[in-house]
C-alpha atoms as a PDB file:
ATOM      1  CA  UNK A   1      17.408  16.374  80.903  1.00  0.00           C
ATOM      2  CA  UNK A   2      13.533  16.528  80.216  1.00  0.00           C
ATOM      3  CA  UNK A   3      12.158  19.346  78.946  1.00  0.00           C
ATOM      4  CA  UNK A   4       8.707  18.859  80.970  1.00  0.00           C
ATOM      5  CA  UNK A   5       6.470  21.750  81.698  1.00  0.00           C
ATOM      6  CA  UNK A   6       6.505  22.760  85.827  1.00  0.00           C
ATOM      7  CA  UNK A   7       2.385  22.402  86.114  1.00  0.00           C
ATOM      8  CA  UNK A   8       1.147  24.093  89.000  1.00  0.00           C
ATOM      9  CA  UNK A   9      -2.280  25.257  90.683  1.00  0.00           C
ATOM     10  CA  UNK A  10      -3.864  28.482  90.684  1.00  0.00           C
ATOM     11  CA  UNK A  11      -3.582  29.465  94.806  1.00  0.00           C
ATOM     12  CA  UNK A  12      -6.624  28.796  96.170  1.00  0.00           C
ATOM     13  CA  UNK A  13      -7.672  25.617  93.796  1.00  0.00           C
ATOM     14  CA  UNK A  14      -6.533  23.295  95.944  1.00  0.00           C
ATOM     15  CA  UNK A  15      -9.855  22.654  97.745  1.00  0.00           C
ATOM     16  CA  UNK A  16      -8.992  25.101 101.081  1.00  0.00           C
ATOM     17  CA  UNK A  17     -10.249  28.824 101.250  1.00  0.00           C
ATOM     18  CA  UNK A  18      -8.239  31.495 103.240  1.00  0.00           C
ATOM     19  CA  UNK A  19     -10.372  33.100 106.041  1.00  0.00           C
ATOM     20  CA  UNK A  20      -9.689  35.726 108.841  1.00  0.00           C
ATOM     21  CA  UNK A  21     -10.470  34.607 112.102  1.00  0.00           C
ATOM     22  CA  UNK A  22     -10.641  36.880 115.404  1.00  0.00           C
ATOM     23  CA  UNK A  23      -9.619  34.445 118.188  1.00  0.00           C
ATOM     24  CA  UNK A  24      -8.589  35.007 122.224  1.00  0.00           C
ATOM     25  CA  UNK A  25      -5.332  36.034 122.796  1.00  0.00           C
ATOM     26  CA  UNK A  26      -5.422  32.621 125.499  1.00  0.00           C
ATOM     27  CA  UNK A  27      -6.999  30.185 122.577  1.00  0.00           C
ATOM     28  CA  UNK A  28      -4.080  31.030 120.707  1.00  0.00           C
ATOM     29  CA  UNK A  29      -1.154  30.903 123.331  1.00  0.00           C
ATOM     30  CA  UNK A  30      -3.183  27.221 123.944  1.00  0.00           C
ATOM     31  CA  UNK A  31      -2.499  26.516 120.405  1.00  0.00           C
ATOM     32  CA  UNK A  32       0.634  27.378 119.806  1.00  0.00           C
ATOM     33  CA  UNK A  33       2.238  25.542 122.697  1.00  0.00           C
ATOM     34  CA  UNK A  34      -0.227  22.781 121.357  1.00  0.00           C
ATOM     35  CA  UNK A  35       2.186  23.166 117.698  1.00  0.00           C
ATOM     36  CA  UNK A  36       4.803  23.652 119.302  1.00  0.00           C
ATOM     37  CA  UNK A  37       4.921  20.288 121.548  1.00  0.00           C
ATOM     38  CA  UNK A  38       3.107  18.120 118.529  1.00  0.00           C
ATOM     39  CA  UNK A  39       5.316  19.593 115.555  1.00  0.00           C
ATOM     40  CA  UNK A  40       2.078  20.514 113.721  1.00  0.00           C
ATOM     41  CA  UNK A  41       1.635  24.136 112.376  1.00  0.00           C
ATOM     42  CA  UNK A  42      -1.168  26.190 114.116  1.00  0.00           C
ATOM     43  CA  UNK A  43      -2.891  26.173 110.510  1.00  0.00           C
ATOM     44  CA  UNK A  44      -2.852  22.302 110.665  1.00  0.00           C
ATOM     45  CA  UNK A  45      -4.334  22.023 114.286  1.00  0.00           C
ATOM     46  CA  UNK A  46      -6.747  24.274 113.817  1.00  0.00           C
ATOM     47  CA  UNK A  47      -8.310  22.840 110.613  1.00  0.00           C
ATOM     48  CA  UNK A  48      -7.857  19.226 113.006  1.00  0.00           C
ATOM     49  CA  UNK A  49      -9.534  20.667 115.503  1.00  0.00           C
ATOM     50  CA  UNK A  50     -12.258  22.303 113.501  1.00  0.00           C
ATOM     51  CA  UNK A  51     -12.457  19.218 111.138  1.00  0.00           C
ATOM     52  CA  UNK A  52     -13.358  17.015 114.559  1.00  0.00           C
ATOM     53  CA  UNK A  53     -15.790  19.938 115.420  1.00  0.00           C
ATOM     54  CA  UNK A  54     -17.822  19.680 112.908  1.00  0.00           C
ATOM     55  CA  UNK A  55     -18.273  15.973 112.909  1.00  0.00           C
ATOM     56  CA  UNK A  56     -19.096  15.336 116.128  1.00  0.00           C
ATOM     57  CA  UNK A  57     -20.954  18.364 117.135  1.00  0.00           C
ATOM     58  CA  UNK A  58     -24.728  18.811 118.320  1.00  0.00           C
ATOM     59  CA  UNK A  59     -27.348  21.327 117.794  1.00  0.00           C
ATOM     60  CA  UNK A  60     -30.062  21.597 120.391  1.00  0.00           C
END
């Protein structure tokens, strides 16, 4: 047996920022039958969703 160091990351070093969001009570029954039929967390869809968002959206 190794006597290795466990090296891990500070929370929040890891590139992603925790944020509140206020969102419709509908939006979010959407999204979690949305997780729930894809297996994805409602954190991942939502930074999928917002990811595509971003990307492919235009300001007039």
């Amino acid at each position: 047996m190794t006597n290795e160091p466990l090296k891990i990351k500070r929370r929040g070093e890891d590139g992603n920022k925790v944020i509140t969001v206020r969102i419709k009570e509908d939006t979010l029954a959407q999204l979690d039958r949305l997780a729930a039929e894809t297996n994805y967390s409602r954190n991942e869809l939502i930074n999928i969703i917002l990811s595509h968002g971003v990307k492919n959206i235009e300001v007039e």
